[in-house]
C-alpha atoms as a PDB file:
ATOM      1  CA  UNK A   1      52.547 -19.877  95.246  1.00  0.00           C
ATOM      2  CA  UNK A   2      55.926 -19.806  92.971  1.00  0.00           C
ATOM      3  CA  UNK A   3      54.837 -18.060  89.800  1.00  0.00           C
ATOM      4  CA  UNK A   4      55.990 -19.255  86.191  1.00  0.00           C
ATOM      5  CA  UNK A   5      58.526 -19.078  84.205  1.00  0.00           C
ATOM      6  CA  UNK A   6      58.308 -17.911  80.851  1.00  0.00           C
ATOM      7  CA  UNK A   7      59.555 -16.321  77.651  1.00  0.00           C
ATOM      8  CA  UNK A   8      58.179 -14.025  74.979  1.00  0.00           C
ATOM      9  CA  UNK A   9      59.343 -13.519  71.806  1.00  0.00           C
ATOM     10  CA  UNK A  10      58.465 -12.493  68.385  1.00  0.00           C
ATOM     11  CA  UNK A  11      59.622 -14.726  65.203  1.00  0.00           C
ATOM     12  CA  UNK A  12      59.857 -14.990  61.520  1.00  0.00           C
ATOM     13  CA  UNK A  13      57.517 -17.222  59.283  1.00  0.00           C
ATOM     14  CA  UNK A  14      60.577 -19.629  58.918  1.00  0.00           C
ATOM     15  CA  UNK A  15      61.599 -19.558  62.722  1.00  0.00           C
ATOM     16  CA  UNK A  16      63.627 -17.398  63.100  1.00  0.00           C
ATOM     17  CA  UNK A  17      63.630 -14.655  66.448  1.00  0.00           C
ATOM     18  CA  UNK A  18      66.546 -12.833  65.391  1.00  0.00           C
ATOM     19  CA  UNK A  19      68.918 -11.726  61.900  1.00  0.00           C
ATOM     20  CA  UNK A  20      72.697 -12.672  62.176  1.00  0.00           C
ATOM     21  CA  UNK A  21      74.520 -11.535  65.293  1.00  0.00           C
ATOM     22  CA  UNK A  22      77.010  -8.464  64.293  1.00  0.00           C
ATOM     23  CA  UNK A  23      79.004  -6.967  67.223  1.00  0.00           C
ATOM     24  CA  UNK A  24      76.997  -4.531  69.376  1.00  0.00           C
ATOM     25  CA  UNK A  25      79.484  -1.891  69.388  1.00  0.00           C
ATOM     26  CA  UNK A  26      78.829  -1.757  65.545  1.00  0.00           C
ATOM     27  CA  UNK A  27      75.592  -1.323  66.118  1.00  0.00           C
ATOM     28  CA  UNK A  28      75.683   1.583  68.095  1.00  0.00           C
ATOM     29  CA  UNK A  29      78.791   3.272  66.752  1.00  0.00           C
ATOM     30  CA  UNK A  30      78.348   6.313  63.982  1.00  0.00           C
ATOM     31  CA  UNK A  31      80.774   4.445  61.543  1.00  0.00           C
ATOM     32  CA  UNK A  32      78.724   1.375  61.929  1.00  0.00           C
ATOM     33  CA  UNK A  33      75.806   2.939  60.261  1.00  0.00           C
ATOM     34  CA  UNK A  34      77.165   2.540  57.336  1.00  0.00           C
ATOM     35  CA  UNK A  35      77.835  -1.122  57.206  1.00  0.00           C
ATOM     36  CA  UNK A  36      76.163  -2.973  55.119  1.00  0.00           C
ATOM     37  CA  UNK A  37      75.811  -5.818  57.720  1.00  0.00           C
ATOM     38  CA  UNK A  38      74.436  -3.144  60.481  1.00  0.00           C
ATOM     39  CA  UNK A  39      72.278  -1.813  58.104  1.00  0.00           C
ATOM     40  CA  UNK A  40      70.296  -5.310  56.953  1.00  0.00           C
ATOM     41  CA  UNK A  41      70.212  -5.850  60.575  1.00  0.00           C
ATOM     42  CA  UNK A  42      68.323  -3.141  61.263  1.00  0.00           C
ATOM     43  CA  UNK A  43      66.200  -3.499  58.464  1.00  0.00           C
ATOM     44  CA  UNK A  44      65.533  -7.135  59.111  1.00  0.00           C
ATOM     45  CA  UNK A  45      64.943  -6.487  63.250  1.00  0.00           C
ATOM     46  CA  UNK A  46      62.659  -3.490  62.096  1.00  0.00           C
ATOM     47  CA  UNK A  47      60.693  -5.723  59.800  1.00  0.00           C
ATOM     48  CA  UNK A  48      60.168  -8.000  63.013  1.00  0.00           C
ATOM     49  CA  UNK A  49      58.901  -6.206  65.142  1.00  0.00           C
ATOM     50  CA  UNK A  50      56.729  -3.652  63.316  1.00  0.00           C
ATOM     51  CA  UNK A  51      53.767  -5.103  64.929  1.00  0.00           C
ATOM     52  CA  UNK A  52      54.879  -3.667  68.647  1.00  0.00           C
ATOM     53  CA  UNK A  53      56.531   0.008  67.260  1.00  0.00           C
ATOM     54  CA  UNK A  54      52.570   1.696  66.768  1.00  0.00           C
ATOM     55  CA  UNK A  55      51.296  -0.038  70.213  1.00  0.00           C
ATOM     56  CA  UNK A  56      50.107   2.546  72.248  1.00  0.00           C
ATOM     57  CA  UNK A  57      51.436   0.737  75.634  1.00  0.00           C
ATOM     58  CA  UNK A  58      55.327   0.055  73.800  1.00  0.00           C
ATOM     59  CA  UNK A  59      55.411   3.971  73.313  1.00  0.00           C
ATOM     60  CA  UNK A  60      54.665   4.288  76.611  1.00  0.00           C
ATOM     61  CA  UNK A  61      56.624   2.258  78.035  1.00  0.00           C
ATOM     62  CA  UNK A  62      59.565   3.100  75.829  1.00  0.00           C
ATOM     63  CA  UNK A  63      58.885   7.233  76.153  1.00  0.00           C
ATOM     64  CA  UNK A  64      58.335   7.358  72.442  1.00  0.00           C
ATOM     65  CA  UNK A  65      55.366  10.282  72.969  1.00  0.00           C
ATOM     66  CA  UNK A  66      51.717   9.890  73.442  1.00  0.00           C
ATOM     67  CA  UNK A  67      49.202   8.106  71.217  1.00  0.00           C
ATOM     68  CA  UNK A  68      49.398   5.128  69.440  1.00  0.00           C
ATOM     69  CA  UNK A  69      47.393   1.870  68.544  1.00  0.00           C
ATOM     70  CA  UNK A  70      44.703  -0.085  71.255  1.00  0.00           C
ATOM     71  CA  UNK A  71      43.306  -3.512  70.660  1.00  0.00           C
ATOM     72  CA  UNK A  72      44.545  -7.010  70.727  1.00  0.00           C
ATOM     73  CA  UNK A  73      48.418  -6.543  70.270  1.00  0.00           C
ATOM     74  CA  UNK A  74      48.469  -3.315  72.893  1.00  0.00           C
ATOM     75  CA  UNK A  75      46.540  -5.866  75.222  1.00  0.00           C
ATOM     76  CA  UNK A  76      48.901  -8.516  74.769  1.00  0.00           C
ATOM     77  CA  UNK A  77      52.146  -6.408  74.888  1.00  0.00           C
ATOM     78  CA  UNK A  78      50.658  -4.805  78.141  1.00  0.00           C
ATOM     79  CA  UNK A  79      49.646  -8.280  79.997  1.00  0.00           C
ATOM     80  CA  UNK A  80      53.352  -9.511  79.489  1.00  0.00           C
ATOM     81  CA  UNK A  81      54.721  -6.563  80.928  1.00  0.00           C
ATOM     82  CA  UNK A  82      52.002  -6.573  83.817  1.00  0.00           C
ATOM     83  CA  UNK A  83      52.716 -10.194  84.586  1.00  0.00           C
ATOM     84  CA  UNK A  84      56.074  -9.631  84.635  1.00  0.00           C
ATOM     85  CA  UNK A  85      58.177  -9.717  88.498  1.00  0.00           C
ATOM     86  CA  UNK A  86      61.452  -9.784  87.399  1.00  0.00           C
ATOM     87  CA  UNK A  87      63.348 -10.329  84.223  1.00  0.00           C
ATOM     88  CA  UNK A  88      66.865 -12.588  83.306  1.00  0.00           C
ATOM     89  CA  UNK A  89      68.961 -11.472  80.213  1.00  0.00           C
ATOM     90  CA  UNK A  90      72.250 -12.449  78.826  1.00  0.00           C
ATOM     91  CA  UNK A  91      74.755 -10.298  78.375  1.00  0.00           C
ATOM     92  CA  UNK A  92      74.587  -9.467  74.651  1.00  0.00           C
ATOM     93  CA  UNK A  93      70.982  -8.412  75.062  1.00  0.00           C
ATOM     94  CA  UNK A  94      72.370  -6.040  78.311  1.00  0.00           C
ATOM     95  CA  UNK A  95      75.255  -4.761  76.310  1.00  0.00           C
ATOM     96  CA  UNK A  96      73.123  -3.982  73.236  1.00  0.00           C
ATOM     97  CA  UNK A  97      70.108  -2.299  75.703  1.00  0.00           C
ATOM     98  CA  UNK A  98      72.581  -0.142  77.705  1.00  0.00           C
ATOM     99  CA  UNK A  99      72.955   2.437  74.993  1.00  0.00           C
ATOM    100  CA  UNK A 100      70.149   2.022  73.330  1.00  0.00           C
ATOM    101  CA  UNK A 101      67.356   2.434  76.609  1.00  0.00           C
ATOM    102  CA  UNK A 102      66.159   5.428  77.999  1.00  0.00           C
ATOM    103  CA  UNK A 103      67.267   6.472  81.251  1.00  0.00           C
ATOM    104  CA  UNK A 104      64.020   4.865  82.776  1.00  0.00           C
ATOM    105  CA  UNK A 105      64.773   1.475  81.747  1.00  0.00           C
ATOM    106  CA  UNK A 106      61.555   0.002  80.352  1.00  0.00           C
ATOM    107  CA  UNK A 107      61.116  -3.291  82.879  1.00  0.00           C
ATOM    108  CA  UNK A 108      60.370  -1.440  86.179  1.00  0.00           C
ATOM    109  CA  UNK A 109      61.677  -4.859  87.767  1.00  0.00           C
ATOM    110  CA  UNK A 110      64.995  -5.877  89.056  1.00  0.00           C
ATOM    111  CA  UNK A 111      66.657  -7.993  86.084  1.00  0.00           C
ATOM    112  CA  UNK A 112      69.273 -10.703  86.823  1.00  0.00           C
ATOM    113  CA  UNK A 113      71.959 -10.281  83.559  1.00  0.00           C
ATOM    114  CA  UNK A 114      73.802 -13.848  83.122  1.00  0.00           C
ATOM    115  CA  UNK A 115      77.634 -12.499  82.679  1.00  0.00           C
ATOM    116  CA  UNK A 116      80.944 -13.363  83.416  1.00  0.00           C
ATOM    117  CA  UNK A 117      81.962  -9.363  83.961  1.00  0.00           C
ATOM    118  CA  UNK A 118      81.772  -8.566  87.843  1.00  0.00           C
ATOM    119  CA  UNK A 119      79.585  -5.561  88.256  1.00  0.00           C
ATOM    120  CA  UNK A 120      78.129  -3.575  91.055  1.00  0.00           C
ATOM    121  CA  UNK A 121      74.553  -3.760  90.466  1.00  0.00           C
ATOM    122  CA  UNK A 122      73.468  -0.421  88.144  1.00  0.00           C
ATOM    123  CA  UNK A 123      69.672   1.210  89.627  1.00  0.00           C
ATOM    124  CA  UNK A 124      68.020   2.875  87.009  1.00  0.00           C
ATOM    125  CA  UNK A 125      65.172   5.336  87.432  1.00  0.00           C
ATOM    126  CA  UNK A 126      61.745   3.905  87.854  1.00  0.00           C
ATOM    127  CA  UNK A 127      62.232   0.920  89.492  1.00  0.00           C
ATOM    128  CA  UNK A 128      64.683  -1.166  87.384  1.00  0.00           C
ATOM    129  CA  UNK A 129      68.080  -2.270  88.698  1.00  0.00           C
ATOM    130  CA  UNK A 130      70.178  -4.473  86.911  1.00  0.00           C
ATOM    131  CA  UNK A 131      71.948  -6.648  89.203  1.00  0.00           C
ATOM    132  CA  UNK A 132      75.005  -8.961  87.557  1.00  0.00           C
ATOM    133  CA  UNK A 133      75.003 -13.060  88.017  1.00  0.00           C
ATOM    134  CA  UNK A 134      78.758 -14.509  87.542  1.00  0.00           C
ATOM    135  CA  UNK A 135      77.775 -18.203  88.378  1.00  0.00           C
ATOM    136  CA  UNK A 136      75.456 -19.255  85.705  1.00  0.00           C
ATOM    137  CA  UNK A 137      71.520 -19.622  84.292  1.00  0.00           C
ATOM    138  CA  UNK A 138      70.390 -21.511  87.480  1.00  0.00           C
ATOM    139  CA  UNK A 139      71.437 -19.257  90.340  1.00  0.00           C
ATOM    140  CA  UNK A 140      70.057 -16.360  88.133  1.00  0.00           C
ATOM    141  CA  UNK A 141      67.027 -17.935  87.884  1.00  0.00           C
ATOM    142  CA  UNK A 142      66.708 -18.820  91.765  1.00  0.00           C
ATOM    143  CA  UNK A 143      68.015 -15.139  92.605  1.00  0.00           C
ATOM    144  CA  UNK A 144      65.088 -14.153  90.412  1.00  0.00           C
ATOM    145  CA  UNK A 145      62.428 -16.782  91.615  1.00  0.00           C
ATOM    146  CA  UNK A 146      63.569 -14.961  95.483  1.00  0.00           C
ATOM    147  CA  UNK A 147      62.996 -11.579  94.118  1.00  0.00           C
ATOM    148  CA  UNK A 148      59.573 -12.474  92.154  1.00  0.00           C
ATOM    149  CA  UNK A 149      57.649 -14.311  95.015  1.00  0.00           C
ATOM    150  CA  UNK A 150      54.393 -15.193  93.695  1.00  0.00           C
ATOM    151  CA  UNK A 151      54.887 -13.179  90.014  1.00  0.00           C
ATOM    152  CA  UNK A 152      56.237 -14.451  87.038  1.00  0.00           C
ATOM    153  CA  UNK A 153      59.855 -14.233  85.603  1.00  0.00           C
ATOM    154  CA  UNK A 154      60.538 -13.420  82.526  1.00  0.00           C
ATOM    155  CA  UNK A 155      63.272 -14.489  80.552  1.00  0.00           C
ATOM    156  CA  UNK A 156      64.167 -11.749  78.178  1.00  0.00           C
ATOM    157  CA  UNK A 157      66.667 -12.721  75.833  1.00  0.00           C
ATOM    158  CA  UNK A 158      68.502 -12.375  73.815  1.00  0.00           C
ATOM    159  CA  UNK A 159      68.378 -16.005  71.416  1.00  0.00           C
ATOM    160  CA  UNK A 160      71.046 -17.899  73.178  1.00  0.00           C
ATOM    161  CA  UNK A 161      69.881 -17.189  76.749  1.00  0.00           C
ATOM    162  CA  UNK A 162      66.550 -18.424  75.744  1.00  0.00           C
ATOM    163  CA  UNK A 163      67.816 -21.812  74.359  1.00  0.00           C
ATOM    164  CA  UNK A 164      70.218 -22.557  77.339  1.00  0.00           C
ATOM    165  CA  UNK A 165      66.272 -22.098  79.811  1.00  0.00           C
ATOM    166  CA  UNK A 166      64.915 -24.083  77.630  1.00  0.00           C
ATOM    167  CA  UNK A 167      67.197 -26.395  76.944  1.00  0.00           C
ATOM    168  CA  UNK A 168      67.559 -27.119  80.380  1.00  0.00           C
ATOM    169  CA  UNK A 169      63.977 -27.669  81.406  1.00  0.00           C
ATOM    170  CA  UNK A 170      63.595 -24.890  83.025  1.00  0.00           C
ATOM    171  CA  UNK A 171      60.505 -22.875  81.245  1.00  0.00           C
ATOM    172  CA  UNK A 172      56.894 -23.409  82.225  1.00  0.00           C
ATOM    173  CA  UNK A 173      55.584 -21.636  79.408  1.00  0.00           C
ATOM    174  CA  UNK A 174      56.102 -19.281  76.428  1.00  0.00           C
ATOM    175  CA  UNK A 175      54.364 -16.754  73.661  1.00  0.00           C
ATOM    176  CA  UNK A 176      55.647 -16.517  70.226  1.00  0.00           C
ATOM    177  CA  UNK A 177      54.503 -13.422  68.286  1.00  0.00           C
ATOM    178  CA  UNK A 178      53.974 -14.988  64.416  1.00  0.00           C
ATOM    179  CA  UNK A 179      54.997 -11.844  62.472  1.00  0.00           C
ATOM    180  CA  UNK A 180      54.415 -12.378  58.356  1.00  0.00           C
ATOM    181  CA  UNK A 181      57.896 -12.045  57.408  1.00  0.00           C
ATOM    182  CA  UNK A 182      60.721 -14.063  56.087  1.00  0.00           C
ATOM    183  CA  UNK A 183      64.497 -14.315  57.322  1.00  0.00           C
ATOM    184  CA  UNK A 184      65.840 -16.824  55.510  1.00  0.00           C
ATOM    185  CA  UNK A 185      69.397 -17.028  57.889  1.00  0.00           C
ATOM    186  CA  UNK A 186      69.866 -15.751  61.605  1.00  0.00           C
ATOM    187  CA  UNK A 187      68.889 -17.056  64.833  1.00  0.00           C
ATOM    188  CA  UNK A 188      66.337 -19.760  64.858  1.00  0.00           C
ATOM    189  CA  UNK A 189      64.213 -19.646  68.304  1.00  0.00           C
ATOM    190  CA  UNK A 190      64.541 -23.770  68.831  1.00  0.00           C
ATOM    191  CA  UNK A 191      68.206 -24.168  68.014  1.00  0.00           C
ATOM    192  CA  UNK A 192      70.766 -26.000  70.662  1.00  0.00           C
ATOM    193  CA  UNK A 193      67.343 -27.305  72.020  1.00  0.00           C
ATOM    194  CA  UNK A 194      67.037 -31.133  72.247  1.00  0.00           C
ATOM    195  CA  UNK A 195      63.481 -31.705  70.960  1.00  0.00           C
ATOM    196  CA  UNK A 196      63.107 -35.321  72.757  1.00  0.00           C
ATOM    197  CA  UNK A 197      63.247 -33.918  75.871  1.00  0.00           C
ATOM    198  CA  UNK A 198      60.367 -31.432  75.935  1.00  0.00           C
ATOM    199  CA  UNK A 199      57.072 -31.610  74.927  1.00  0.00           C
ATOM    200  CA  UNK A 200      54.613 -28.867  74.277  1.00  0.00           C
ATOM    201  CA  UNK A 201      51.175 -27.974  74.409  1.00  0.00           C
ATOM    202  CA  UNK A 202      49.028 -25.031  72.808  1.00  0.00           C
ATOM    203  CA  UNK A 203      46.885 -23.564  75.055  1.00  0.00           C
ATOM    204  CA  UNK A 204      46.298 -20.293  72.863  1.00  0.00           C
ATOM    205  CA  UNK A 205      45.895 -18.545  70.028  1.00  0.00           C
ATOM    206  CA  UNK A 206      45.275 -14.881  69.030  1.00  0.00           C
ATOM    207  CA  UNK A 207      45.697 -13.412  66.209  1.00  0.00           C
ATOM    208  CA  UNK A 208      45.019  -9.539  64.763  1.00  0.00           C
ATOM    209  CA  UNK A 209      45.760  -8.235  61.747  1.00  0.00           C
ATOM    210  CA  UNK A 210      49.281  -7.866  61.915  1.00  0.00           C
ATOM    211  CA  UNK A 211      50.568 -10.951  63.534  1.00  0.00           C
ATOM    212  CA  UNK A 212      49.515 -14.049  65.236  1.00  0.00           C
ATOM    213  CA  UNK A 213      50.134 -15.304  69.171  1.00  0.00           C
ATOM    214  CA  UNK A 214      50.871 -18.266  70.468  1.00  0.00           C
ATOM    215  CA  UNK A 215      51.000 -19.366  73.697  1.00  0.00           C
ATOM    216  CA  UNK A 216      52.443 -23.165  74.773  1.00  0.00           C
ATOM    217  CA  UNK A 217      52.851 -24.646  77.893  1.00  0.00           C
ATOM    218  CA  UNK A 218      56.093 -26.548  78.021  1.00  0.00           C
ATOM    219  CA  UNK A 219      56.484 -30.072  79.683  1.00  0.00           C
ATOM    220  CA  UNK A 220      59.413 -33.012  79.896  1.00  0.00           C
ATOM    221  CA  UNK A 221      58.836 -36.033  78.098  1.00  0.00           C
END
């Protein structure tokens, strides 16, 4: 049995799952640091996803050290990684990770990256290898779907990657991660979507003290 399909992502009280795009390279360069656009960025991506940074299973996974916080949220965070097979990015969200991960990438799964740029695949230690699709979201997706067998894919991000899946009816189900914060501009998670052609259930909520989940099951109308 195929398994699903799904995203999860954290978002802002008004909708949004990501600040303003700024080029990547300023991101990661020393004289970006001291841009005023890098720098509310930061502070605004920060803000988002405080919830995950103290989670005993993302400092794990990420190498960050031992310790850290147990309960609902290190639960959750750990059952989307666990259920995870393999996982589909874009290429901004590849070219902003590649500097930024450690050597052990953190998915431990192959992971398709929708690109244009030809590119031998790149094996990372501990079981992640980034392999690069130059023909589009669909034959990423069945590459992935090949690779999974009976797990689930995930589609990673980043923002636009996420619309054009489901946008194109081709997510079973997602989690958004509620965090108590407002954006006011950026990325809005349901942008470049056509709303009459999908229609959505809630099958969960959870919620701790920090931020609230939300799982939905997504259907055509």
């Amino acid at each position: 049995m195929a398994g699903k399909v799904f995203f999860s992502v954290t978002m802002s009280l008004d909708g949004f799952m990501a600040p303003e795009a700024v080029p990547v390279e300023d991101v990661f360069s020393p004289e970006g640091q001291n841009d005023p656009r890098v720098q509310r960025w930061m502070a605004k991506w920060s803000e988002l996803q405080a919830w995950a940074f103290p989670q005993r299973w993302f400092r794990e996974n990420l190498k960050l050290g031992e310790g850290g916080e147990e309960g609902l949220d290190n639960d959750i965070a750990r059952a989307t990684y666990e259920r995870t097979g393999v996982s589909v990015m874009g290429k901004r969200m590849f070219d902003a990770g590649e500097p930024s991960w450690p050597q052990e990438a953190p998915f431990h799964t192959p992971v398709f990256v929708v690109t244009h740029t030809k590119r031998d695949p790149w094996e990372r230690p501990g079981g992640t290898t980034f392999h690069f699709v130059n023909d589009g979201i669909s034959s990423a997706l069945d590459q992935a779907r090949e690779v999974a067998g009976d797990r689930d894919v995930r589609i990673a991000g980043g923002a636009e990657t996420i619309q054009e899946y489901l946008d194109g009816g081709l997510i079973d189900e997602f989690s958004i991660t509620l965090a108590p914060v407002l954006f006011g501009t950026g990325i809005r998670l349901f942008d470049r979507v056509d709303p009459a052609r999908l229609a959505l259930e809630q099958t969960r909520t959870d919620a701790s003290s920090r931020v609230t989940h939300l799982t939905y099951t997504v259907g055509k109308r």
